[in-house]
PDB file of N, CA and C in Angstrom:
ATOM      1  N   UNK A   1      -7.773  13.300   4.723  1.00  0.00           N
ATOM      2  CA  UNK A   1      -6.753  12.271   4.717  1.00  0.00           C
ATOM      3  C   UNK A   1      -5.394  12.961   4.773  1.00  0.00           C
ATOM      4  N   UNK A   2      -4.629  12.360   5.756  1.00  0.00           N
ATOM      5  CA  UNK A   2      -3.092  13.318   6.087  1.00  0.00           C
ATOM      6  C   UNK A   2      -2.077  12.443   5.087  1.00  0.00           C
ATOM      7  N   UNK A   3      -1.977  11.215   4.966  1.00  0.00           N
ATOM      8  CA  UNK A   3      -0.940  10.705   4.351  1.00  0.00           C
ATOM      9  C   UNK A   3      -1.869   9.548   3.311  1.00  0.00           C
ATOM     10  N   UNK A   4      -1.313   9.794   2.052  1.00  0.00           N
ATOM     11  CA  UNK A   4      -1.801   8.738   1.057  1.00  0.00           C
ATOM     12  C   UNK A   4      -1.590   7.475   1.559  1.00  0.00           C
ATOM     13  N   UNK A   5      -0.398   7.324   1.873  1.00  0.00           N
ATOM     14  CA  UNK A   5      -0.084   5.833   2.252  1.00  0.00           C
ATOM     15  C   UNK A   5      -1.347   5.322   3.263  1.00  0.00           C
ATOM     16  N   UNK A   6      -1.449   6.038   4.456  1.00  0.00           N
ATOM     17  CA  UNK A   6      -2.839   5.653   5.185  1.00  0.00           C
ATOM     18  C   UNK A   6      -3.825   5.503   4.573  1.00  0.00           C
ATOM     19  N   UNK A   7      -4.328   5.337   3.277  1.00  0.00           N
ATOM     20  CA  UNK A   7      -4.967   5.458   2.582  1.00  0.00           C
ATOM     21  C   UNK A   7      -4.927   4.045   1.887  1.00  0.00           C
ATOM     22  N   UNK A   8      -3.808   3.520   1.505  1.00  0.00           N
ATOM     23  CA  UNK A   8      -3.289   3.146   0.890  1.00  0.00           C
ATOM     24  C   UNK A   8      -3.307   1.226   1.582  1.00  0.00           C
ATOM     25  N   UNK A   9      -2.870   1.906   2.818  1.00  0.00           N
ATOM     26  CA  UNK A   9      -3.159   0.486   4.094  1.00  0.00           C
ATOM     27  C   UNK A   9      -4.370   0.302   4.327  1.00  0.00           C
ATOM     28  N   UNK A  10      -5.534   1.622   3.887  1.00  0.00           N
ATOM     29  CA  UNK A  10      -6.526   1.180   4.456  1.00  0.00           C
ATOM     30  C   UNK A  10      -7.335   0.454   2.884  1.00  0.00           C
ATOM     31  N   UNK A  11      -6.952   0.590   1.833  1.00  0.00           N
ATOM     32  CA  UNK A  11      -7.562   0.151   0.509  1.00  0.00           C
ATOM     33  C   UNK A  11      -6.674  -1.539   0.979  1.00  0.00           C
ATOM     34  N   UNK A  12      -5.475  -1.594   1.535  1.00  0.00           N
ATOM     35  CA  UNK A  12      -5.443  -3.284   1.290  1.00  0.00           C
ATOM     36  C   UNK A  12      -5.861  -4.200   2.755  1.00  0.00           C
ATOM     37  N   UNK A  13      -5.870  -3.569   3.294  1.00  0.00           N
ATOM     38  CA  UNK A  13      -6.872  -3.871   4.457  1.00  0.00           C
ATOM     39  C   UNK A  13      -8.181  -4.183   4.347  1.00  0.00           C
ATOM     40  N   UNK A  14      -9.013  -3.701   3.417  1.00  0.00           N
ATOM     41  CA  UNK A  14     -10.539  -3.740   2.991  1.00  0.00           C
ATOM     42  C   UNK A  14     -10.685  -4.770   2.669  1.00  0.00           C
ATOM     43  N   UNK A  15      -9.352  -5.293   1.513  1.00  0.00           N
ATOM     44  CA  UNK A  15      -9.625  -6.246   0.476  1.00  0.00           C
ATOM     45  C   UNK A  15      -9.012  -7.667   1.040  1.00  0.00           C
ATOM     46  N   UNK A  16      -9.442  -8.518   0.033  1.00  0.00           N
ATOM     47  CA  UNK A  16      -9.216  -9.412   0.449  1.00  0.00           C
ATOM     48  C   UNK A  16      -7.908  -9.904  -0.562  1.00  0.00           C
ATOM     49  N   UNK A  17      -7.511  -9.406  -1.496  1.00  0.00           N
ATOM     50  CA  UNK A  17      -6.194  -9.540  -1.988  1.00  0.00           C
ATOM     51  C   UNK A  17      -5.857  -8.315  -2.949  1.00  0.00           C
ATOM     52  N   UNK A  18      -4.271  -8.469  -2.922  1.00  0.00           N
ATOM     53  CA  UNK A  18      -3.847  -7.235  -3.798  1.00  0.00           C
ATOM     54  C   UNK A  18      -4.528  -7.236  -4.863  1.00  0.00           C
ATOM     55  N   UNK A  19      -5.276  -7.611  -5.863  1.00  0.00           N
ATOM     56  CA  UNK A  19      -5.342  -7.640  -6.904  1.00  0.00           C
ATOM     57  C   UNK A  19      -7.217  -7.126  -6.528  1.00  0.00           C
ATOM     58  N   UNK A  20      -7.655  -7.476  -6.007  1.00  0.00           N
ATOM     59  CA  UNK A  20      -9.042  -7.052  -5.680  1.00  0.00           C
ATOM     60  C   UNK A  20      -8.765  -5.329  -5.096  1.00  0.00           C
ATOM     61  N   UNK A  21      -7.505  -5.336  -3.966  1.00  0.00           N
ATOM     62  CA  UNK A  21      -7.011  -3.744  -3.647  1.00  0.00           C
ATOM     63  C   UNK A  21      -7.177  -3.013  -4.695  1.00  0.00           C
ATOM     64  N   UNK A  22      -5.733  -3.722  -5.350  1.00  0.00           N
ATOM     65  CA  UNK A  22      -5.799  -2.714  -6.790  1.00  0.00           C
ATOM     66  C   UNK A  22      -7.306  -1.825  -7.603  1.00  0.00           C
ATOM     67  N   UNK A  23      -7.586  -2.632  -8.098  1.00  0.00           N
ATOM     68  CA  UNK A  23      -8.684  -2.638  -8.666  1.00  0.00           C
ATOM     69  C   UNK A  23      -9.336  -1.422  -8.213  1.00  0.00           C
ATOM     70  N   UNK A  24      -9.903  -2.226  -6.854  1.00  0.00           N
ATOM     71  CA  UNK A  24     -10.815  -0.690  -5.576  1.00  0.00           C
ATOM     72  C   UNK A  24      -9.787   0.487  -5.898  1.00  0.00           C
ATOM     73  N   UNK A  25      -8.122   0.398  -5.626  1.00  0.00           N
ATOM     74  CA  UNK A  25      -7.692   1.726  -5.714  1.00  0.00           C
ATOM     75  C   UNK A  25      -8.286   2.341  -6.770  1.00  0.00           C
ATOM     76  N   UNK A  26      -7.952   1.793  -7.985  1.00  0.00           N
ATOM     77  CA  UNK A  26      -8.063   2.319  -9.592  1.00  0.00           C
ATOM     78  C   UNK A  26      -9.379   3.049  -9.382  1.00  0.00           C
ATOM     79  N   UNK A  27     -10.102   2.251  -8.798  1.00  0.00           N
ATOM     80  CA  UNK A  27     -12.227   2.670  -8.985  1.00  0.00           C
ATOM     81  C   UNK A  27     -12.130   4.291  -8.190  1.00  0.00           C
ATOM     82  N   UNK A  28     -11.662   4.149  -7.240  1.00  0.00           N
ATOM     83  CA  UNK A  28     -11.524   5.285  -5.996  1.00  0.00           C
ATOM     84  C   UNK A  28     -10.760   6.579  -6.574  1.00  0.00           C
ATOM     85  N   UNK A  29      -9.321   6.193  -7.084  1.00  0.00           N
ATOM     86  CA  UNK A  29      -8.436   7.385  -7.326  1.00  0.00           C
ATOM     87  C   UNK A  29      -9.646   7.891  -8.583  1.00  0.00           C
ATOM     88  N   UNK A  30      -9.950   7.051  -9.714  1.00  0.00           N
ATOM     89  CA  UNK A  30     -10.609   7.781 -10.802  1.00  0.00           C
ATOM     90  C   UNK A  30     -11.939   8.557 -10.798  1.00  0.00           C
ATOM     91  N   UNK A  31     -12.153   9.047  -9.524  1.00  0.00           N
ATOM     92  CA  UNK A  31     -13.483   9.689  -9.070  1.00  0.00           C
ATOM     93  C   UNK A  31     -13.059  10.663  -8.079  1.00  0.00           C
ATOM     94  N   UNK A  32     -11.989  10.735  -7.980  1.00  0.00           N
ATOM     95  CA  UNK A  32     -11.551  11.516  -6.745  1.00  0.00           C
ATOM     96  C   UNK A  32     -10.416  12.437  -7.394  1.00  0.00           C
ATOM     97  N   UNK A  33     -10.528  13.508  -8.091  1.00  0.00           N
ATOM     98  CA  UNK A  33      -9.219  14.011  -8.660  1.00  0.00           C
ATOM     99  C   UNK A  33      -8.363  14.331  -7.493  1.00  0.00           C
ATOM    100  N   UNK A  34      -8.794  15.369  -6.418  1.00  0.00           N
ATOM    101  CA  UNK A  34      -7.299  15.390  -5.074  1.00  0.00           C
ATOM    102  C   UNK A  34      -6.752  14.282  -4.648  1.00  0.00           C
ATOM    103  N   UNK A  35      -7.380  12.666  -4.540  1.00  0.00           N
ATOM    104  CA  UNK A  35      -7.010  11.917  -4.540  1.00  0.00           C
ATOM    105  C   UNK A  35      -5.669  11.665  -5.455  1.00  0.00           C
ATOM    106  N   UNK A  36      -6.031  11.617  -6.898  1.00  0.00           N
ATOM    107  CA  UNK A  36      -5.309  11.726  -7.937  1.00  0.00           C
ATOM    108  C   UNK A  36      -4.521  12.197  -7.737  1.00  0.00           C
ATOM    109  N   UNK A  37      -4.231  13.463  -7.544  1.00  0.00           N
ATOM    110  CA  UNK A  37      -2.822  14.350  -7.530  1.00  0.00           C
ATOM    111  C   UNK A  37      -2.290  14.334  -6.138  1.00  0.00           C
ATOM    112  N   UNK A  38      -2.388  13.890  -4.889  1.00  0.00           N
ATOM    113  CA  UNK A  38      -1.663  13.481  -4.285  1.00  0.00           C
ATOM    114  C   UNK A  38      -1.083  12.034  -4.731  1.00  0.00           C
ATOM    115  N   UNK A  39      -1.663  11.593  -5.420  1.00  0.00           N
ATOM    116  CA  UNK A  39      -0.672  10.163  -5.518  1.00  0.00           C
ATOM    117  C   UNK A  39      -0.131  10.317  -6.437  1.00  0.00           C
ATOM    118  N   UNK A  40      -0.337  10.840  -7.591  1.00  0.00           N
ATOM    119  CA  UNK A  40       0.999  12.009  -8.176  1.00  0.00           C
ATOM    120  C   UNK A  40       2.255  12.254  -8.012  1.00  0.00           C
ATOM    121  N   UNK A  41       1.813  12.736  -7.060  1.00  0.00           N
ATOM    122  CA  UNK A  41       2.787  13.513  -5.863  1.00  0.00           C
ATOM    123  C   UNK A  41       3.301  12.014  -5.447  1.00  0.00           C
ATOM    124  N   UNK A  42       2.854  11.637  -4.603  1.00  0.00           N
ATOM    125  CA  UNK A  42       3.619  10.361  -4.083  1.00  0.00           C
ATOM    126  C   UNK A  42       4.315   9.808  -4.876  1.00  0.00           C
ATOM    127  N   UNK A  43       4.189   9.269  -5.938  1.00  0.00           N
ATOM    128  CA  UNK A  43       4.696   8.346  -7.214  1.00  0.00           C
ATOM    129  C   UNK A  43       5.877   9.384  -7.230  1.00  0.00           C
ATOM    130  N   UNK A  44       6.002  10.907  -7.616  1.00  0.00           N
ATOM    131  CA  UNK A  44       6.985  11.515  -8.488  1.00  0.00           C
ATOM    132  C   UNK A  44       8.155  11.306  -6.977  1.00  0.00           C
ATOM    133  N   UNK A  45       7.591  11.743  -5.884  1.00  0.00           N
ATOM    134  CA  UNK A  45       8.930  11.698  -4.511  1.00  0.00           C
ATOM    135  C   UNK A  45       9.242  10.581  -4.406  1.00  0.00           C
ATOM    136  N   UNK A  46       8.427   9.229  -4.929  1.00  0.00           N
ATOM    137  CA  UNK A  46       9.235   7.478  -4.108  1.00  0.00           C
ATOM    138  C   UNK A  46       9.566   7.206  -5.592  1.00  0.00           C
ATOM    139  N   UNK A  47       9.451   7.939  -6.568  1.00  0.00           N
ATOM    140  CA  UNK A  47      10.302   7.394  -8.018  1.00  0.00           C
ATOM    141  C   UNK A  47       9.519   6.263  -8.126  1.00  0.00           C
ATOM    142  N   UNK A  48       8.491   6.148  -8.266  1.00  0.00           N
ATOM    143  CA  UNK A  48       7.756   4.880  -8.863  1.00  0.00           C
ATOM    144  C   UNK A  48       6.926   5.577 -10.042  1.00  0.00           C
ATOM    145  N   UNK A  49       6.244   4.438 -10.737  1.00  0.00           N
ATOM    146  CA  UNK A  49       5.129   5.265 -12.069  1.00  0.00           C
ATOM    147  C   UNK A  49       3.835   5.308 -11.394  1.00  0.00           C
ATOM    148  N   UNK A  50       3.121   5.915 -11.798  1.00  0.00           N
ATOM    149  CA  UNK A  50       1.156   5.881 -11.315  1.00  0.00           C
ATOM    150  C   UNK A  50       0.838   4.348 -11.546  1.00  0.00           C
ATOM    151  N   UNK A  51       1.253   3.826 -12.739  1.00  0.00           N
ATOM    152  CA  UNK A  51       0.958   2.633 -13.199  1.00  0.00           C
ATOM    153  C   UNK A  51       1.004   1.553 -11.794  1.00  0.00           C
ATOM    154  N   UNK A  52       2.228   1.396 -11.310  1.00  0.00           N
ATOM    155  CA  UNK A  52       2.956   0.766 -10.224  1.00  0.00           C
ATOM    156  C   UNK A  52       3.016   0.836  -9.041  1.00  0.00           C
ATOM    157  N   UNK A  53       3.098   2.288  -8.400  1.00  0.00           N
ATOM    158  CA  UNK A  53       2.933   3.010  -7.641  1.00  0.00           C
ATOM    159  C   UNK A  53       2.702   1.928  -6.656  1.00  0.00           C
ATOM    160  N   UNK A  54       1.190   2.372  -6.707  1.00  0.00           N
ATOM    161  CA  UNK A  54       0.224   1.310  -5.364  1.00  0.00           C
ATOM    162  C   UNK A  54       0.593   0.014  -5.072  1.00  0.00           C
ATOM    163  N   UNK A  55       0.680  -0.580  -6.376  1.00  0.00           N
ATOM    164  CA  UNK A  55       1.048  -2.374  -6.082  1.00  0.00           C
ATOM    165  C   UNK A  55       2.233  -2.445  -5.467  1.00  0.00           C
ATOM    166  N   UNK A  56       2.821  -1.364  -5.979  1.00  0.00           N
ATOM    167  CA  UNK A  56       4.643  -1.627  -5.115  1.00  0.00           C
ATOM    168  C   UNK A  56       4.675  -1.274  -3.839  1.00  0.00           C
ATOM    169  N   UNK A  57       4.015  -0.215  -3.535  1.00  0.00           N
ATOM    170  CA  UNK A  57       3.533  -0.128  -2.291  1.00  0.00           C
ATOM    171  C   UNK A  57       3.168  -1.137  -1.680  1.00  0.00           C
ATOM    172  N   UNK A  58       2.209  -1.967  -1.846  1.00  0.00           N
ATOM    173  CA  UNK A  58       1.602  -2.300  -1.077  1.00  0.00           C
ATOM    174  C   UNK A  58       2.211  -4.146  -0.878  1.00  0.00           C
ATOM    175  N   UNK A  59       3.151  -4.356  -1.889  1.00  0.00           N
ATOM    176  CA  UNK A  59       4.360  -5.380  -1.716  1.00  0.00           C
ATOM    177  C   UNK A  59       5.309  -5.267  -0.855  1.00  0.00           C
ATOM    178  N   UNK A  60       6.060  -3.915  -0.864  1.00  0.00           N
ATOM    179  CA  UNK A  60       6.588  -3.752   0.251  1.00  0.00           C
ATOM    180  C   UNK A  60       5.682  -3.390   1.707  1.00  0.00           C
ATOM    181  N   UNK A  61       5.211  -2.834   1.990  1.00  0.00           N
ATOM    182  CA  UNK A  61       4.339  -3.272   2.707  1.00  0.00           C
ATOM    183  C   UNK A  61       4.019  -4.842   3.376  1.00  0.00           C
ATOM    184  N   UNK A  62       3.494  -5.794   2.511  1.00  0.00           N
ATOM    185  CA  UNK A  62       3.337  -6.709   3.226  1.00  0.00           C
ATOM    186  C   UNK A  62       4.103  -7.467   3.610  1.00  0.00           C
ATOM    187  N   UNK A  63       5.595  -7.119   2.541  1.00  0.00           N
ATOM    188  CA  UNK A  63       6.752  -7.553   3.278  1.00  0.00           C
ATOM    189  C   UNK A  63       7.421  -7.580   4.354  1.00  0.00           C
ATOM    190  N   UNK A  64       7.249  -6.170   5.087  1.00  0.00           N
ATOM    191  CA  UNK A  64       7.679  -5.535   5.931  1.00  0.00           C
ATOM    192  C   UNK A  64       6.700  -5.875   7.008  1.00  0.00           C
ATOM    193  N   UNK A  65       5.279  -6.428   7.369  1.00  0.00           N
ATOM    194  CA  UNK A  65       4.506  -7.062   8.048  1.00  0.00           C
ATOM    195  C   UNK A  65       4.830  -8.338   8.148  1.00  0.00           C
ATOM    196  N   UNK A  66       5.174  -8.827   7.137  1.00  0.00           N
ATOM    197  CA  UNK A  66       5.784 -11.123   6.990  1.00  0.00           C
ATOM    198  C   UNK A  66       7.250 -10.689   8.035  1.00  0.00           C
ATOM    199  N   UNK A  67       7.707  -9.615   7.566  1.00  0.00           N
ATOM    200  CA  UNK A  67       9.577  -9.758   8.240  1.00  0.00           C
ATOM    201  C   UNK A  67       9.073  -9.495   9.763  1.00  0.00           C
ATOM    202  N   UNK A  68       7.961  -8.468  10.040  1.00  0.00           N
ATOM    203  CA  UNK A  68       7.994  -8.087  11.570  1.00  0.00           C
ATOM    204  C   UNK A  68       7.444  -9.787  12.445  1.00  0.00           C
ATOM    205  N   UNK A  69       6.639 -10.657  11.365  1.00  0.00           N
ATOM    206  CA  UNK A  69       5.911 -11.731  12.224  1.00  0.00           C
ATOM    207  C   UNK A  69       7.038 -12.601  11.768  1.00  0.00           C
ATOM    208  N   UNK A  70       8.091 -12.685  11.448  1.00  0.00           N
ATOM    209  CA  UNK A  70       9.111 -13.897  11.326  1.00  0.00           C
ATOM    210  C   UNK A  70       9.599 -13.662  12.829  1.00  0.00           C
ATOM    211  N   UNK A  71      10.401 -11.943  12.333  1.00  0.00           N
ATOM    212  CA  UNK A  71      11.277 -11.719  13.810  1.00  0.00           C
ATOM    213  C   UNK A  71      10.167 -12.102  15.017  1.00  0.00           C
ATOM    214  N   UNK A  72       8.923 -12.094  15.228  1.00  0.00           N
ATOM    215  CA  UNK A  72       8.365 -12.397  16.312  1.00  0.00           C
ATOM    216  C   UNK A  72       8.394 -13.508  16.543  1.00  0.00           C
ATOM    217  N   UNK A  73       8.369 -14.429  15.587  1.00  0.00           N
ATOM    218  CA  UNK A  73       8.524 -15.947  15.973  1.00  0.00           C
ATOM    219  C   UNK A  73       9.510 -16.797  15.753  1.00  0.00           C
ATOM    220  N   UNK A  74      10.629 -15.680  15.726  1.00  0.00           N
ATOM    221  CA  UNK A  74      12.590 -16.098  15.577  1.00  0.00           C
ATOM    222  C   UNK A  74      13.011 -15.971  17.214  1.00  0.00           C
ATOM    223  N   UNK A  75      11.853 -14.618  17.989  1.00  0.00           N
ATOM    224  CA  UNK A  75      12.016 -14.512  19.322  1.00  0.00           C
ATOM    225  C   UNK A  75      11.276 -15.888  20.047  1.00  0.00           C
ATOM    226  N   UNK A  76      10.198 -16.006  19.741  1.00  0.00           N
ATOM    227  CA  UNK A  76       9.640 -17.002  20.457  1.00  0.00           C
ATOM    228  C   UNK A  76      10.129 -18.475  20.485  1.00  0.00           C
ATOM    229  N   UNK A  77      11.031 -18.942  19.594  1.00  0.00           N
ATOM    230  CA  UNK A  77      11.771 -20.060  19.161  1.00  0.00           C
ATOM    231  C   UNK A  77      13.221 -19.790  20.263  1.00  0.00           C
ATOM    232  N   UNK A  78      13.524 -18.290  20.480  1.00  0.00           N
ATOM    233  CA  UNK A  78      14.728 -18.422  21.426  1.00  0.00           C
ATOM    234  C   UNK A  78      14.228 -18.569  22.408  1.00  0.00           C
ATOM    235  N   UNK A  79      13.290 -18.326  23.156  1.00  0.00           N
ATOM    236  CA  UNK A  79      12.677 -18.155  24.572  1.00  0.00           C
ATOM    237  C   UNK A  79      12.372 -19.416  24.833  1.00  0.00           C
TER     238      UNK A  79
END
């Protein structure tokens, strides 16, 4: 795995809601120590906690997917 975050899209992709994600993350990172310490790592560079980390991730995230399908259908409303 090259980037946690890919990792990260692919745990809320699986699921069928953040809270089911979560969960799977928690099950996954706690069996996987390199797992673990790259997201470590991630948490200490984006200034988030381990606690938070993922969920915040993955909020922004779906935010940033809702804003790309607004602007698509802010274009299709001008056309």
């Amino acid at each position: 795995m090259e980037d946690i975050t890919d990792f990260f899209v692919e745990i809320l992709n699986a699921n069928k809601t953040l809270d089911v994600a979560d969960s799977e993350f928690k099950r996954v990172i706690s069996d996987d120590e390199e797992l673990r310490t790259k997201y470590r790592e991630w948490c200490r560079e984006n200034g988030s906690s381990e606690r938070y980390g993922f969920i915040d991730f993955c909020k922004e995230y779906l935010e940033n997917q809702e804003s790309v399908w607004e602007s698509l259908n802010d274009y299709d409303e001008e056309v």
